[in-house]
N, C-alpha and C. Protein backbone atom coordinates (compact mmCIF):
# COMPACT_ATOMS: atom_id res chain seq x y z
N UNK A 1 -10.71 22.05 3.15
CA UNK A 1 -10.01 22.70 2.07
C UNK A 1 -10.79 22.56 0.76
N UNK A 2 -11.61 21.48 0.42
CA UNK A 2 -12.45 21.49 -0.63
C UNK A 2 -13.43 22.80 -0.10
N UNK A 3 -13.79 22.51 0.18
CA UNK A 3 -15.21 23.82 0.40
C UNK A 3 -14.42 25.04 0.35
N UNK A 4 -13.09 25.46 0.68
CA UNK A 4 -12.16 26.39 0.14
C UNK A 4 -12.36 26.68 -1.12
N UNK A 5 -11.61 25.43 -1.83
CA UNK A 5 -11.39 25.17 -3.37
C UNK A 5 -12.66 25.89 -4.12
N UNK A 6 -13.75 24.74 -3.84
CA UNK A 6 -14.84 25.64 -4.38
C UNK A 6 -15.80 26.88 -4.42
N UNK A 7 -15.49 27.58 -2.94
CA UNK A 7 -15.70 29.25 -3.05
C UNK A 7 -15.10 29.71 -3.76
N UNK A 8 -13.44 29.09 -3.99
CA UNK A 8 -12.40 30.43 -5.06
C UNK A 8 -12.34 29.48 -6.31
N UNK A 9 -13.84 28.85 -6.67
CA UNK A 9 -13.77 28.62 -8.40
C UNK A 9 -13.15 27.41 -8.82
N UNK A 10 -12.22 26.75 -7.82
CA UNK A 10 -11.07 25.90 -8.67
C UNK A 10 -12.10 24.27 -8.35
N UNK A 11 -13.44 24.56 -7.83
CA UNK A 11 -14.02 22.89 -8.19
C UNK A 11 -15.52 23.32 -8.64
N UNK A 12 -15.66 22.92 -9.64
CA UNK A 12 -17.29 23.52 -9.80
C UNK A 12 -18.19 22.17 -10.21
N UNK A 13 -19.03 22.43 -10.21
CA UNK A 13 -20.09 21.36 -10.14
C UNK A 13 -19.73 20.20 -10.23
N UNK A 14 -19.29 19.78 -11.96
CA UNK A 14 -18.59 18.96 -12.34
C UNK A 14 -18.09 18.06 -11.88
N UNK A 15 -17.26 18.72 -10.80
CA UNK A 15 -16.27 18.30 -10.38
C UNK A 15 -16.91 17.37 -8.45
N UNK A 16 -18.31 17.67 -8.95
CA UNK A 16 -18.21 16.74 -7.42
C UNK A 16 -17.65 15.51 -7.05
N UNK A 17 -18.06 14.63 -8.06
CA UNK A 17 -17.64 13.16 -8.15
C UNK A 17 -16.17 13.32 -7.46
N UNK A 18 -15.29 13.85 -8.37
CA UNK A 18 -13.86 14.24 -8.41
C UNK A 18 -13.83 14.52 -6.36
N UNK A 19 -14.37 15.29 -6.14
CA UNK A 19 -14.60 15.76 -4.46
C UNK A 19 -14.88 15.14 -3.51
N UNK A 20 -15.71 13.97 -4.14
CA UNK A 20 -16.13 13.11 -3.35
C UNK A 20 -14.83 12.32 -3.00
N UNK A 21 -14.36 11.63 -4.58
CA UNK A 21 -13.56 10.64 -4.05
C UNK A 21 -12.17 11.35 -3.26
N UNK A 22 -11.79 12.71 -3.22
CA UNK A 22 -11.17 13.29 -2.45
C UNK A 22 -11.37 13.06 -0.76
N UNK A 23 -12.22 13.35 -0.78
CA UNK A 23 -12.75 13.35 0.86
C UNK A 23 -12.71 11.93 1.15
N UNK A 24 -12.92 10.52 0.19
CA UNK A 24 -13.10 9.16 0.44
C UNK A 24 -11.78 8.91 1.04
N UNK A 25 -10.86 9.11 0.19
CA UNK A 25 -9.40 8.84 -0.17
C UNK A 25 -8.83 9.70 1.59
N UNK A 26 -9.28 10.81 1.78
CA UNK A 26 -8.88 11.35 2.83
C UNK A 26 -8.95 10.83 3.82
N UNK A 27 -10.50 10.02 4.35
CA UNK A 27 -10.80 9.46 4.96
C UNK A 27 -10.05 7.79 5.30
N UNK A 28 -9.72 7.74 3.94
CA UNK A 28 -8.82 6.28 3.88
C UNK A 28 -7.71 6.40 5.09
N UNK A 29 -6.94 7.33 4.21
CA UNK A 29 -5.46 7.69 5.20
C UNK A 29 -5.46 8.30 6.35
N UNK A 30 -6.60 8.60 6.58
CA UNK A 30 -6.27 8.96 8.43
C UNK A 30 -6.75 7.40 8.58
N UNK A 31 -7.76 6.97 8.14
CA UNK A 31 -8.24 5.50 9.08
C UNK A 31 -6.51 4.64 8.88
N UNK A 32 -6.43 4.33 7.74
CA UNK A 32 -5.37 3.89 7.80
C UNK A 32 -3.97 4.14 8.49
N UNK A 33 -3.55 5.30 8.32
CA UNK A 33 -2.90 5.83 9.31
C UNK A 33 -3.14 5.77 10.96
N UNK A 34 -4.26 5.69 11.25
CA UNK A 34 -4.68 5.62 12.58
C UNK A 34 -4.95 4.00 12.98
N UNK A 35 -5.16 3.16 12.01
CA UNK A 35 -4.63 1.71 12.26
C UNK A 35 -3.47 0.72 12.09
N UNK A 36 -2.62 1.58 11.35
CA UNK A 36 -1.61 0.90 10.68
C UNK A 36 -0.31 1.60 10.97
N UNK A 37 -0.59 3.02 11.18
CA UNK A 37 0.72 4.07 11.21
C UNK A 37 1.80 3.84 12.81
N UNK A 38 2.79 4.39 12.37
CA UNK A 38 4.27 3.99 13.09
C UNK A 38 3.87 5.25 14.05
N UNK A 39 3.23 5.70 14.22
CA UNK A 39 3.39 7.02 15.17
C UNK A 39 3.74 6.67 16.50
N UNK A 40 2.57 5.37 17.26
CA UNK A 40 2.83 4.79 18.86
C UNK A 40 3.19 3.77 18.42
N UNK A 41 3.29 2.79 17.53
CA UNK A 41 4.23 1.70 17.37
C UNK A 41 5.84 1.35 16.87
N UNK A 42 6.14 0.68 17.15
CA UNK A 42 7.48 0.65 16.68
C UNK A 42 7.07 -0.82 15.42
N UNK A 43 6.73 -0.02 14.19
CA UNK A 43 6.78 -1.36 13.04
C UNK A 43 6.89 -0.31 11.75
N UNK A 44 7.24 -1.17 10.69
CA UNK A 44 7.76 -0.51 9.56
C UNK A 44 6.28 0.61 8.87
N UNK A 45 6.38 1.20 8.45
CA UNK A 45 5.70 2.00 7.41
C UNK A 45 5.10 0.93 6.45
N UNK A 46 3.80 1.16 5.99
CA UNK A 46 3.85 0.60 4.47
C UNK A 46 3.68 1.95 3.25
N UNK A 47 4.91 1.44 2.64
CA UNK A 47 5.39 2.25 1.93
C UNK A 47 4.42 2.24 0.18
N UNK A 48 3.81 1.46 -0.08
CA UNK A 48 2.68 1.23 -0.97
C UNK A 48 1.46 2.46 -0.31
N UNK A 49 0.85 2.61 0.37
CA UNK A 49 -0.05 3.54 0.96
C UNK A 49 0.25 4.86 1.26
N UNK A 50 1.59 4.66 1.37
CA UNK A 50 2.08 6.38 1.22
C UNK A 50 2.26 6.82 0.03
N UNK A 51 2.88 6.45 -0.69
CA UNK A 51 3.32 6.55 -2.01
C UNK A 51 1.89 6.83 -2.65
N UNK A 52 0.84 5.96 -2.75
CA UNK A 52 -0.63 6.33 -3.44
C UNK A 52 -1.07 7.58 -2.67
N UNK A 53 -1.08 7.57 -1.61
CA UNK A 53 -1.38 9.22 -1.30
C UNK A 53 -0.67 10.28 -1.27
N UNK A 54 0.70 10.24 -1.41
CA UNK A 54 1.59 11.51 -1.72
C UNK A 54 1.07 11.34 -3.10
N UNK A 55 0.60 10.53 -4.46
CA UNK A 55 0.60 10.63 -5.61
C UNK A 55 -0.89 11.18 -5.98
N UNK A 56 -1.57 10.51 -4.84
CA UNK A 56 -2.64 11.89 -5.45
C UNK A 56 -3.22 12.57 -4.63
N UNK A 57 -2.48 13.26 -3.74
CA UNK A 57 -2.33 14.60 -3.32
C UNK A 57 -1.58 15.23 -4.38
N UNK A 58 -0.76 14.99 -4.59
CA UNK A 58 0.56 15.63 -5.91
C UNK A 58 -0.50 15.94 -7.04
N UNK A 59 -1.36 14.90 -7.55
CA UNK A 59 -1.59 14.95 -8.93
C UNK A 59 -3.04 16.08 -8.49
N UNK A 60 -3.23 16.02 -7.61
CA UNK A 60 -4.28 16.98 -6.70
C UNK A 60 -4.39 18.37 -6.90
N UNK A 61 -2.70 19.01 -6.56
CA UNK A 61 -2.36 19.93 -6.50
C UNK A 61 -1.59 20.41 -7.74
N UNK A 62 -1.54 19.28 -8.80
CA UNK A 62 -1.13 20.06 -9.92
C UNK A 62 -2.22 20.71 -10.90
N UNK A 63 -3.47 19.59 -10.44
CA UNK A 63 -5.01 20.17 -11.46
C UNK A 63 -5.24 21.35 -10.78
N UNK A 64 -5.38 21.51 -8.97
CA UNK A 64 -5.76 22.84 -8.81
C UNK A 64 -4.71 24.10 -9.33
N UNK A 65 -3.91 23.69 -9.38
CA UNK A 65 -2.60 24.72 -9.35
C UNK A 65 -3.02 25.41 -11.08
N UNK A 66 -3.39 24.60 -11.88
CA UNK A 66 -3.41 24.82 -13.20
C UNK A 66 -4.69 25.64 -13.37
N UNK A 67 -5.41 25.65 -12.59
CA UNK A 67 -6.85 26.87 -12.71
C UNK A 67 -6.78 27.75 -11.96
N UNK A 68 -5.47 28.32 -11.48
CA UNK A 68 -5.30 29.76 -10.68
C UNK A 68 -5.19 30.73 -11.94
């Protein structure tokens, strides 16, 4: 979806750093998710790690949303 973003304008050069740590952060939460997540286990959520990535996915989609 980045390489999306930046064909239709909304990440330009600048903004790699910004892209990078996107894709880092992405990479976090599947690893994490894929070591830690409730999907085949039966144990609680950690609710600290969701919360930071619903918050910047959110804050994600309000910068792209603002350069349509």
């Amino acid at each position: 979806m980045l390489d999306d973003a930046r064909k239709k304008g909304l990440l330009g050069p600048h903004d790699s750093t910004l892209a990078t740590g996107i894709e880092k952060i992405g990479d976090w939460v599947n690893a994490d998710r894929s070591e830690r997540g409730d999907a085949h286990l039966e144990r609680d959520a950690d609710f600290d790690a969701a919360w930071l990535a619903v918050h910047v996915a959110g804050a994600l989609i309000l910068r792209l949303s603002k350069r349509l």
